[in-house]
C-alpha atoms as a PDB file:
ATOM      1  CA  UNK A   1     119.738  95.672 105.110  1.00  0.00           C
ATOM      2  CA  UNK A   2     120.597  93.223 102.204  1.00  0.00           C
ATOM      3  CA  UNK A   3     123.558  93.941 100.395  1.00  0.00           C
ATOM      4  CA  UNK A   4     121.496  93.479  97.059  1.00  0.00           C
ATOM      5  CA  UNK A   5     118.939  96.268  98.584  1.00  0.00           C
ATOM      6  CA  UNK A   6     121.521  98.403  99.101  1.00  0.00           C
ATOM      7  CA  UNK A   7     123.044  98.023  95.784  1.00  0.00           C
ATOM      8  CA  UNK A   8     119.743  98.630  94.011  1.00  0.00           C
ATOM      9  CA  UNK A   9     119.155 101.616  95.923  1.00  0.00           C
ATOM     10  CA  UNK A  10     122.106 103.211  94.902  1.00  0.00           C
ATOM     11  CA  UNK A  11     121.014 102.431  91.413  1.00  0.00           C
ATOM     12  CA  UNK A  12     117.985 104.036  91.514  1.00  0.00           C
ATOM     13  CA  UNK A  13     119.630 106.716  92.751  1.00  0.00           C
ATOM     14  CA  UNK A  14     121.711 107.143  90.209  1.00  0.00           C
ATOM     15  CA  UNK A  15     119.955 106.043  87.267  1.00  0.00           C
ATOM     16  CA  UNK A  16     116.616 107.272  87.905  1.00  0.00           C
ATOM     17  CA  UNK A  17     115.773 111.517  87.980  1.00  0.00           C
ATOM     18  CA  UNK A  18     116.964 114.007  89.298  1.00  0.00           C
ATOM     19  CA  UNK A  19     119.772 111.561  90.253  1.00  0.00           C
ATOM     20  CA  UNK A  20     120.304 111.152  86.296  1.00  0.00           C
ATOM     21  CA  UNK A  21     120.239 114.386  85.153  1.00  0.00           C
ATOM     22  CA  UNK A  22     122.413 115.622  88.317  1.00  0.00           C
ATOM     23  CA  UNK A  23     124.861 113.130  87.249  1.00  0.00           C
ATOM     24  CA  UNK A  24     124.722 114.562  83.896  1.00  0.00           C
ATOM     25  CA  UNK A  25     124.895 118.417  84.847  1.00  0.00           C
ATOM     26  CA  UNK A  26     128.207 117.857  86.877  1.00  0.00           C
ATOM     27  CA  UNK A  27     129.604 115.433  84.349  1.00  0.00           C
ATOM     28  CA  UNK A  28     129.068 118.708  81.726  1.00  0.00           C
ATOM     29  CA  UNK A  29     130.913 121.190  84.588  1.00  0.00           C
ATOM     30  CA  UNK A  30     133.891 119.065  85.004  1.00  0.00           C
ATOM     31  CA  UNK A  31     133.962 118.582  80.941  1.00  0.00           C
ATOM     32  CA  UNK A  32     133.514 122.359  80.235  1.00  0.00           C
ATOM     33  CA  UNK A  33     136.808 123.471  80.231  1.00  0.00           C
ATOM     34  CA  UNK A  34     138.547 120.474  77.863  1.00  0.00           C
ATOM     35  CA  UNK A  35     135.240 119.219  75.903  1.00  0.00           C
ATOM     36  CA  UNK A  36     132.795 122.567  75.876  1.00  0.00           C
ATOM     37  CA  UNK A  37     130.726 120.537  72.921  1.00  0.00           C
ATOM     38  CA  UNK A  38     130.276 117.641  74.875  1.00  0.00           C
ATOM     39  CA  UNK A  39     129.150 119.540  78.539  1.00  0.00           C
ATOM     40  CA  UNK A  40     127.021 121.810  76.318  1.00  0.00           C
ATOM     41  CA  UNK A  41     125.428 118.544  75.343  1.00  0.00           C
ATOM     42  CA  UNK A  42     125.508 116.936  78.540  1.00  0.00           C
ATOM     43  CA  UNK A  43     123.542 120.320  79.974  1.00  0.00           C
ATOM     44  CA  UNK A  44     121.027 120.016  77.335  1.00  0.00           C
ATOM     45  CA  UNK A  45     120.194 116.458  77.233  1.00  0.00           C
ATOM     46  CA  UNK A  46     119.859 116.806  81.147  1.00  0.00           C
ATOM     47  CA  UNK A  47     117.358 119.630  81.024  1.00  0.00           C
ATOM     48  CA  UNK A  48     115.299 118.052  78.219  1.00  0.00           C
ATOM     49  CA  UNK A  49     114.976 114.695  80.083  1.00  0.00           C
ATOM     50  CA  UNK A  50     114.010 116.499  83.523  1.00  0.00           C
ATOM     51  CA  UNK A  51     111.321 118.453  81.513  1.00  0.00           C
ATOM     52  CA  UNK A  52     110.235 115.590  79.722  1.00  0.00           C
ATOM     53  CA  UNK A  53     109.642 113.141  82.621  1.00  0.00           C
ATOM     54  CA  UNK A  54     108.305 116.199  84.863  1.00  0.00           C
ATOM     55  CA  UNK A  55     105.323 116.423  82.023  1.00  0.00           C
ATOM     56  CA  UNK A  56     102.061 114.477  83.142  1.00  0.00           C
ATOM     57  CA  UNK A  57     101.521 113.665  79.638  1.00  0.00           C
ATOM     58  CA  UNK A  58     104.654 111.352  79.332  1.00  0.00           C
ATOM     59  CA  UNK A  59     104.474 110.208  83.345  1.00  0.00           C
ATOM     60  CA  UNK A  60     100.730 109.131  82.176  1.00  0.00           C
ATOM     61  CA  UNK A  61     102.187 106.931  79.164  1.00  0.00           C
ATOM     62  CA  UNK A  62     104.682 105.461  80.925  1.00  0.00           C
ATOM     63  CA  UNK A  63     102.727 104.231  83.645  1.00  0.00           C
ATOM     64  CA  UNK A  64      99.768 103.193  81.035  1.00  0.00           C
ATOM     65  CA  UNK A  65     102.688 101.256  79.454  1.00  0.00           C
ATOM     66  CA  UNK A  66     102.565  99.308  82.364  1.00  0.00           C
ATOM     67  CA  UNK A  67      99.439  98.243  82.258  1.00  0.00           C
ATOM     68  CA  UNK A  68      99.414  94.759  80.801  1.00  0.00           C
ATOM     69  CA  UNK A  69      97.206  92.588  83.237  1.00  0.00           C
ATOM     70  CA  UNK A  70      93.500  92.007  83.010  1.00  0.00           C
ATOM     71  CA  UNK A  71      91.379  93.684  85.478  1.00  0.00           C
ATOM     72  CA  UNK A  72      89.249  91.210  87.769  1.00  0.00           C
ATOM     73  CA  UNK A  73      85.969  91.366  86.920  1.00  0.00           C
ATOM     74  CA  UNK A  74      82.610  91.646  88.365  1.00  0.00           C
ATOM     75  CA  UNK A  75      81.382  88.138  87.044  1.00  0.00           C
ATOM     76  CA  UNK A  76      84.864  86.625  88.377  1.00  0.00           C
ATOM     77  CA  UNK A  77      84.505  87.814  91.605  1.00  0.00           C
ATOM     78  CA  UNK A  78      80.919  86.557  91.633  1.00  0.00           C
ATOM     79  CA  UNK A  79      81.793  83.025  90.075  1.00  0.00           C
ATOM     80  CA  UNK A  80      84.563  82.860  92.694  1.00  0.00           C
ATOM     81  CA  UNK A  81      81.677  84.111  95.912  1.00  0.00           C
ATOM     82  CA  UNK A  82      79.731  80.828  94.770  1.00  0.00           C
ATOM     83  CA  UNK A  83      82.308  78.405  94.066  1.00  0.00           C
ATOM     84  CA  UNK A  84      83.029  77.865  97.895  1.00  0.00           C
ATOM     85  CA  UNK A  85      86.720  76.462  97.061  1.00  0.00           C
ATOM     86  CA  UNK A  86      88.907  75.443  99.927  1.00  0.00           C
ATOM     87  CA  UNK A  87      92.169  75.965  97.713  1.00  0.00           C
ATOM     88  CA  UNK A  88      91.902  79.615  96.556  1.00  0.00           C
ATOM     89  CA  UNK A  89      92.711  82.297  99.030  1.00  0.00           C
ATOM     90  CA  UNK A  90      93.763  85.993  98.580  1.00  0.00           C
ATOM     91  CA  UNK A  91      97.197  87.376  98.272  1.00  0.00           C
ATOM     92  CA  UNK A  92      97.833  90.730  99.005  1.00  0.00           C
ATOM     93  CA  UNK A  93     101.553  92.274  98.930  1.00  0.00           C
ATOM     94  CA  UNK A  94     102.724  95.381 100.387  1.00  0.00           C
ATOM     95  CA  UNK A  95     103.426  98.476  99.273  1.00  0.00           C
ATOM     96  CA  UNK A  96     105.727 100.263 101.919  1.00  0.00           C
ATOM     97  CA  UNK A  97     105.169 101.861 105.104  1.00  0.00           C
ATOM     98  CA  UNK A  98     105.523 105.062 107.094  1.00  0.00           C
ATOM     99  CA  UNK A  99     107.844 105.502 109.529  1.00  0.00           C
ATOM    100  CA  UNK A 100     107.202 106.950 112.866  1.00  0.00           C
ATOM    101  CA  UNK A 101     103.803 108.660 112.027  1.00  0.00           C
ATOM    102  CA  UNK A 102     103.500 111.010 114.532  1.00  0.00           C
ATOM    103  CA  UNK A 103      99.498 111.486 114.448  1.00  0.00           C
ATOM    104  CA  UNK A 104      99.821 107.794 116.015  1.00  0.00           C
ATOM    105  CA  UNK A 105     102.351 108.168 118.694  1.00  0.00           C
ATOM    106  CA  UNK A 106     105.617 107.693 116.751  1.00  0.00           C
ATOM    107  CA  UNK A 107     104.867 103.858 115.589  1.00  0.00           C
ATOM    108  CA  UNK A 108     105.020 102.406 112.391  1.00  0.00           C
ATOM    109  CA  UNK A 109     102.130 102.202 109.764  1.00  0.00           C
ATOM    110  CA  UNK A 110     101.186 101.045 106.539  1.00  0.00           C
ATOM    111  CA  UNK A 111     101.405 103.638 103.409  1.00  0.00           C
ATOM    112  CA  UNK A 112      99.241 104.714 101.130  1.00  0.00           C
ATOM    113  CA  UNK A 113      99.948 102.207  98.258  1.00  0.00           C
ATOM    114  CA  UNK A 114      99.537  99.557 100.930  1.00  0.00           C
ATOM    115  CA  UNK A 115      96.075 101.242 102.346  1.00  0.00           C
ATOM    116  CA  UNK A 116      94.838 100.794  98.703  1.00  0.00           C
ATOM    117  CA  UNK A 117      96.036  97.091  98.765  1.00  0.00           C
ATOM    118  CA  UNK A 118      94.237  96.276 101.875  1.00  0.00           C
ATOM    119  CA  UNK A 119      91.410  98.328 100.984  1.00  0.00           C
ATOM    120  CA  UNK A 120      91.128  96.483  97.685  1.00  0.00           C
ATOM    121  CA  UNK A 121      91.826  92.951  99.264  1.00  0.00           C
ATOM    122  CA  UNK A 122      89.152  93.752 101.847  1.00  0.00           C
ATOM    123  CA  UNK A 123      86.489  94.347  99.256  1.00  0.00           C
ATOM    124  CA  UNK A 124      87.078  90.890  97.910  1.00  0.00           C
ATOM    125  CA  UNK A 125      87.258  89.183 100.767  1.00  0.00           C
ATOM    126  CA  UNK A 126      83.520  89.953 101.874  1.00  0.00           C
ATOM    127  CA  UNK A 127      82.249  89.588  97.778  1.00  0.00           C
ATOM    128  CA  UNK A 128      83.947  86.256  98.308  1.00  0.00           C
ATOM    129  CA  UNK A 129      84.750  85.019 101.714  1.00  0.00           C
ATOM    130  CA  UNK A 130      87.814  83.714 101.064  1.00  0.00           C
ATOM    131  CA  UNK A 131      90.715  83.655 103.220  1.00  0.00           C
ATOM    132  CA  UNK A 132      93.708  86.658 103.149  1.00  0.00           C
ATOM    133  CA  UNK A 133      97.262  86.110 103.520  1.00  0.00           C
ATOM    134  CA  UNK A 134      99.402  89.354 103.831  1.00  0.00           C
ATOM    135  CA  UNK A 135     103.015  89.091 102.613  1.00  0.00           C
ATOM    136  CA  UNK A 136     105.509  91.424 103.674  1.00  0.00           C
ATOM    137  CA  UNK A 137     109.031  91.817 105.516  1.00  0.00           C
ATOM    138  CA  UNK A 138     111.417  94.273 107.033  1.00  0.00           C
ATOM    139  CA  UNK A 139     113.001  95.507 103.681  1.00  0.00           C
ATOM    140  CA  UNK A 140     115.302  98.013 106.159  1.00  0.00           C
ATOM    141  CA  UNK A 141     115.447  95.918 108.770  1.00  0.00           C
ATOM    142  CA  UNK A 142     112.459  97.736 110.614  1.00  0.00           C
ATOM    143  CA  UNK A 143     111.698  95.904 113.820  1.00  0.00           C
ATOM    144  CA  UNK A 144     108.064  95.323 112.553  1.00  0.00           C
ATOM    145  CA  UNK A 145     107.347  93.805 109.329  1.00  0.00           C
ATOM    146  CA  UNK A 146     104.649  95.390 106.679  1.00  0.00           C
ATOM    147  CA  UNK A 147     102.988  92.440 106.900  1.00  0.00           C
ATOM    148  CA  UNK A 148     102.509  92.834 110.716  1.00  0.00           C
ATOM    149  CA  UNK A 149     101.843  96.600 109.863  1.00  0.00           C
ATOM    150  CA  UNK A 150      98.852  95.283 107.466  1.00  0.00           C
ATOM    151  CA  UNK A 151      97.550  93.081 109.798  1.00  0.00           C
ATOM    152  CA  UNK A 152      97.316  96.117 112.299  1.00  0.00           C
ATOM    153  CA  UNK A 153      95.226  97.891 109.707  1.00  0.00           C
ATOM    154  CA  UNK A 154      92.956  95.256 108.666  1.00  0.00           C
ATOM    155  CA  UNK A 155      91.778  94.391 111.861  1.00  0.00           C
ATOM    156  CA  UNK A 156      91.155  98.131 113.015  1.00  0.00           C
ATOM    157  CA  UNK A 157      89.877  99.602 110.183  1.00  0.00           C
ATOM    158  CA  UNK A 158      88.482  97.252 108.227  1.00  0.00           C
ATOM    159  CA  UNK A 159      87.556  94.071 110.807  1.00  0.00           C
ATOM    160  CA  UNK A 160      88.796  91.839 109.216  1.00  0.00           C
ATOM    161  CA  UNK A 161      91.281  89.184 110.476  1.00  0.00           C
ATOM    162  CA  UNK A 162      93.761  87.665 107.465  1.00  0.00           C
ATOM    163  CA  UNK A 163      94.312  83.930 107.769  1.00  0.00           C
ATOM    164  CA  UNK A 164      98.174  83.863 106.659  1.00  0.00           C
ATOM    165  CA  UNK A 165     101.059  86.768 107.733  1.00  0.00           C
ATOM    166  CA  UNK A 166     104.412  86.025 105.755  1.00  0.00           C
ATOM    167  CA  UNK A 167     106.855  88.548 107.505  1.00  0.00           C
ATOM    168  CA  UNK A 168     110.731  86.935 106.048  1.00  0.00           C
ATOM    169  CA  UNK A 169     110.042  88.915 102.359  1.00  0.00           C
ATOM    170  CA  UNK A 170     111.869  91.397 101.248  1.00  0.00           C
ATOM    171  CA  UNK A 171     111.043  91.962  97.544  1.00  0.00           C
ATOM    172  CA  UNK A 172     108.552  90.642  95.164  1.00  0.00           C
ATOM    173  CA  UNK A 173     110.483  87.041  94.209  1.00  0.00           C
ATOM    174  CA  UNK A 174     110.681  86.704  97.934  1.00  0.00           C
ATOM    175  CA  UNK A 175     107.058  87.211  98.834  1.00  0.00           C
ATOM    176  CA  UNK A 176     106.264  84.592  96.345  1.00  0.00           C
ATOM    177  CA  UNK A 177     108.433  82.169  97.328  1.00  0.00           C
ATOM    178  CA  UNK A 178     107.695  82.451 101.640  1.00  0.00           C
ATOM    179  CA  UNK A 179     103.897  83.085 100.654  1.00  0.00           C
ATOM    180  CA  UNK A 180     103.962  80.008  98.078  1.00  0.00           C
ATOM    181  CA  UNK A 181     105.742  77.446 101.411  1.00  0.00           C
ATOM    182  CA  UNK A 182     103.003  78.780 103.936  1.00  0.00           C
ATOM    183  CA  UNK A 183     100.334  78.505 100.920  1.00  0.00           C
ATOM    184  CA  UNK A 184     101.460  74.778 100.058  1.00  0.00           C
ATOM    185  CA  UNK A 185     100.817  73.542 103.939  1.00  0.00           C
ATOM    186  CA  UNK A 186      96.862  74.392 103.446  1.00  0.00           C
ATOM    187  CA  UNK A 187      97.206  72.863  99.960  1.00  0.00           C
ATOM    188  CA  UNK A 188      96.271  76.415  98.376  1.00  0.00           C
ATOM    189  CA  UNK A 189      96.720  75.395  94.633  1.00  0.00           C
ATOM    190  CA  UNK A 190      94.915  79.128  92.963  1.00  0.00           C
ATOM    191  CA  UNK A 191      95.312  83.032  94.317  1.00  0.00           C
ATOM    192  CA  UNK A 192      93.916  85.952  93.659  1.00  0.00           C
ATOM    193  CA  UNK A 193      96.905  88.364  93.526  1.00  0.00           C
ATOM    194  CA  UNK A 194      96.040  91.847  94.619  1.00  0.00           C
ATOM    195  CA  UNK A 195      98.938  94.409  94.192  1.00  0.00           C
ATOM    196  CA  UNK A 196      98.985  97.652  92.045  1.00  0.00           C
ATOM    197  CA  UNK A 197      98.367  97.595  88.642  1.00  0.00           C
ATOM    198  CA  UNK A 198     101.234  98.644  87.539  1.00  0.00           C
ATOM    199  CA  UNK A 199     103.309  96.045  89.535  1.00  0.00           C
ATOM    200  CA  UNK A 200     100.871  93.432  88.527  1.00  0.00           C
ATOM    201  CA  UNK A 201     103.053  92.050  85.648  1.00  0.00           C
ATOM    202  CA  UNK A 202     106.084  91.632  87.497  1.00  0.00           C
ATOM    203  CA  UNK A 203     104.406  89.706  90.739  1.00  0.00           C
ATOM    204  CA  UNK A 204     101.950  87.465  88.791  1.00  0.00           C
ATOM    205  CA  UNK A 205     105.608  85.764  86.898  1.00  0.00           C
ATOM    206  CA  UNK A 206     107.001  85.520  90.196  1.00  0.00           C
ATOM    207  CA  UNK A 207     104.257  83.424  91.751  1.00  0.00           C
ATOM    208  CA  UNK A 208     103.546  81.764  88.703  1.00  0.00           C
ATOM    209  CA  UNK A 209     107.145  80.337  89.256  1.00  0.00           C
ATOM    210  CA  UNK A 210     105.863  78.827  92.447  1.00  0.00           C
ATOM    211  CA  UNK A 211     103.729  76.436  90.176  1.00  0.00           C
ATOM    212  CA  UNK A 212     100.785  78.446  92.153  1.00  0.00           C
ATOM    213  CA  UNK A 213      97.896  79.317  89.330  1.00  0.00           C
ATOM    214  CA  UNK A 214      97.498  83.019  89.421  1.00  0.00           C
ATOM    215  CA  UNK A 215      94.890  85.242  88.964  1.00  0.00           C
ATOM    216  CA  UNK A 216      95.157  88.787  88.561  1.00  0.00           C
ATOM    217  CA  UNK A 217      93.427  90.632  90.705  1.00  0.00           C
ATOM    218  CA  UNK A 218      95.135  94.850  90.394  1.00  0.00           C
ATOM    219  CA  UNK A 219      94.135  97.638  91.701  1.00  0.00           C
ATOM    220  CA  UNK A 220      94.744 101.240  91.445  1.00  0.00           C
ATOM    221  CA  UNK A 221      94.560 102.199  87.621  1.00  0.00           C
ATOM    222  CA  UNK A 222      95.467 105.544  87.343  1.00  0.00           C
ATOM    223  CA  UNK A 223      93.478 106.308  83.798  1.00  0.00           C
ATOM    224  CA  UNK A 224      93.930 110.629  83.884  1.00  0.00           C
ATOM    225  CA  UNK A 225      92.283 112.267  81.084  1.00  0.00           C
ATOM    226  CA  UNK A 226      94.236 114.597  78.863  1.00  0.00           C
ATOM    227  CA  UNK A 227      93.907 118.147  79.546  1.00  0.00           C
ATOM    228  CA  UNK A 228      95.989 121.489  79.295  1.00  0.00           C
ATOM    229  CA  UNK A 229      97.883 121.110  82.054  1.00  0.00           C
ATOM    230  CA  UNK A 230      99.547 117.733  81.292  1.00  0.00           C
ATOM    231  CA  UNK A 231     101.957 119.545  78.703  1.00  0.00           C
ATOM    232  CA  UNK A 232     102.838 121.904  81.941  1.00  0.00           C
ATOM    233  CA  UNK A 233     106.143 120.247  84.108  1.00  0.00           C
ATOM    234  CA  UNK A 234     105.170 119.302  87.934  1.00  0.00           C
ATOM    235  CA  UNK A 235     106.939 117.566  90.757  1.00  0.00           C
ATOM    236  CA  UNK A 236     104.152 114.857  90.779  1.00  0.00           C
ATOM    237  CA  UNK A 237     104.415 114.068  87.317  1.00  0.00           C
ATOM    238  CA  UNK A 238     108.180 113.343  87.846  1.00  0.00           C
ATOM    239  CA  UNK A 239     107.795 111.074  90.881  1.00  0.00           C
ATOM    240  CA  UNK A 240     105.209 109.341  88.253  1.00  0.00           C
ATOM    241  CA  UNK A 241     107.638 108.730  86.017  1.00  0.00           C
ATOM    242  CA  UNK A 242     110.622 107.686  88.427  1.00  0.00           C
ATOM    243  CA  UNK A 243     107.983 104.798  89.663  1.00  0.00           C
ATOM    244  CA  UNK A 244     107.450 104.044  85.937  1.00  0.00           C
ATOM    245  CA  UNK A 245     110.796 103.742  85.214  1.00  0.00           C
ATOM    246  CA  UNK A 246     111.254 101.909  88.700  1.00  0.00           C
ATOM    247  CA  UNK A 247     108.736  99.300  87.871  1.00  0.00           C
ATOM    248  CA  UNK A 248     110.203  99.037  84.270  1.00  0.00           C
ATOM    249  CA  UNK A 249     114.093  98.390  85.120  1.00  0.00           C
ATOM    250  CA  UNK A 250     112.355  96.122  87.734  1.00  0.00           C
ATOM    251  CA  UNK A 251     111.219  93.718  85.206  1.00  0.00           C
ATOM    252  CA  UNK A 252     114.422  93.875  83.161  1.00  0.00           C
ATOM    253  CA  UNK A 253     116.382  93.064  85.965  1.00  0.00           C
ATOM    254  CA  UNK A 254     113.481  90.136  87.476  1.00  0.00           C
ATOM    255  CA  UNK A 255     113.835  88.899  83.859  1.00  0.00           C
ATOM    256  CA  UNK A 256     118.017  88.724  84.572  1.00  0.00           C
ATOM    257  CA  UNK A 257     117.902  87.542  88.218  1.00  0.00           C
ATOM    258  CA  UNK A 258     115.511  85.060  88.883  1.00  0.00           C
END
């Protein structure tokens, strides 16, 4: 694993809840006994945050926060089926995979978030007929790359056989860069980038740096309707918010690094 992967896991570890407001709660019980104001404060602000992000309410404003890129639309997707370009293709990056899944004999497969890629990616390819490349590497050093894992999937479950497999990627400046070289040798000049919607931002400025022209193409909007319960805390609301806040220190540090 990449030295840089490991350091921004350790981040997110830290930085991100519970790991935050753990850090906070023993930071107040080593303080108690010398600085009782400031470890009663350090208690309280921890609670309040962990409440806070565990409400759906504030998970579902964060993530709508994120929400920045143009969805593609029907009349796109149709100019694009009649166009019959030979430098446009479809980019689809992963979304993480599942290790050892048991229901298929202890091997590798794709996960959900990169299901909904492919599924998404698999829709516009037969509105369109334009050729797929799947980008995706061994971020763990995983004998078999997500790409190779996507591939799997799209030819089993959807028939559908992508043209390009970038496997070297380990982030999303990396899967722009590989996917932009292998892209370049069938003089590809346009994309249509499918990733979440909420990562959308973040990848389209990456391959935009590649001098390829980019057009959006997210999916998964998750647009939840206020009720009741999203002013009651859950567990699912929380991991919301940690991939929120995930996706938002992402582009802060994209912004810094490359």
């Amino acid at each position: 694993m990449d030295f840089e992967i490991i350091i921004s896991r350790l981040v997110e570890t830290i930085l991100f809840p519970p790991g935050i407001n753990l850090v906070l709660f023993v930071s107040g019980y080593f303080l108690f006994k010398k600085r009782k104001k400031i470890a009663l404060s350090l208690f309280l602000i921890s609670l309040i945050n962990l409440y806070l992000l565990a409400l759906p309410s504030i998970s579902n404003s964060l993530n709508s926060s994120l929400l920045t890129e143009p969805i593609l639309t029907q009349a796109q997707v149709k100019s694009y089926a009649i166009q019959n370009r030979q430098d446009l293709a479809i980019v689809v990056l992963s979304g993480g995979r599942i290790n050892l899944a048991p229901e298929y004999g202890d091997i590798d497969t794709v996960s959900a978030e990169s299901l909904q890629r492919i599924q998404y990616a698999a829709w516009l390819h037969r509105k369109t007929n334009l050729p797929i490349l799947l980008s995706g590497g061994s971020v763990s050093g995983e004998a078999t790359a997500e790409a190779v894992l996507m591939n799997q999937t799209m030819l089993s479950a959807f028939n559908i056989a992508p043209k390009w497999i970038e496997f070297e990627s380990k982030n999303t400046a990396q899967n722009a860069q590989f996917s932009a070289t292998i892209l370049r040798q069938s003089k590809i000049k346009e994309i249509l980038l499918v990733t979440h919607a909420t990562h959308m931002h973040r990848a389209r400025l990456e391959f935009e740096k590649t001098g390829l022209m980019v057009t959006p193409a997210p999916t998964v909007f998750d647009r939840n309707r206020p009720n009741w319960q999203h002013y009651f805390p859950s567990a699912k609301a929380l991991y919301a918010s940690q991939k929120a806040l995930h996706e938002k220190i992402g582009r802060l540090w994209y912004a810094l690094r490359y």
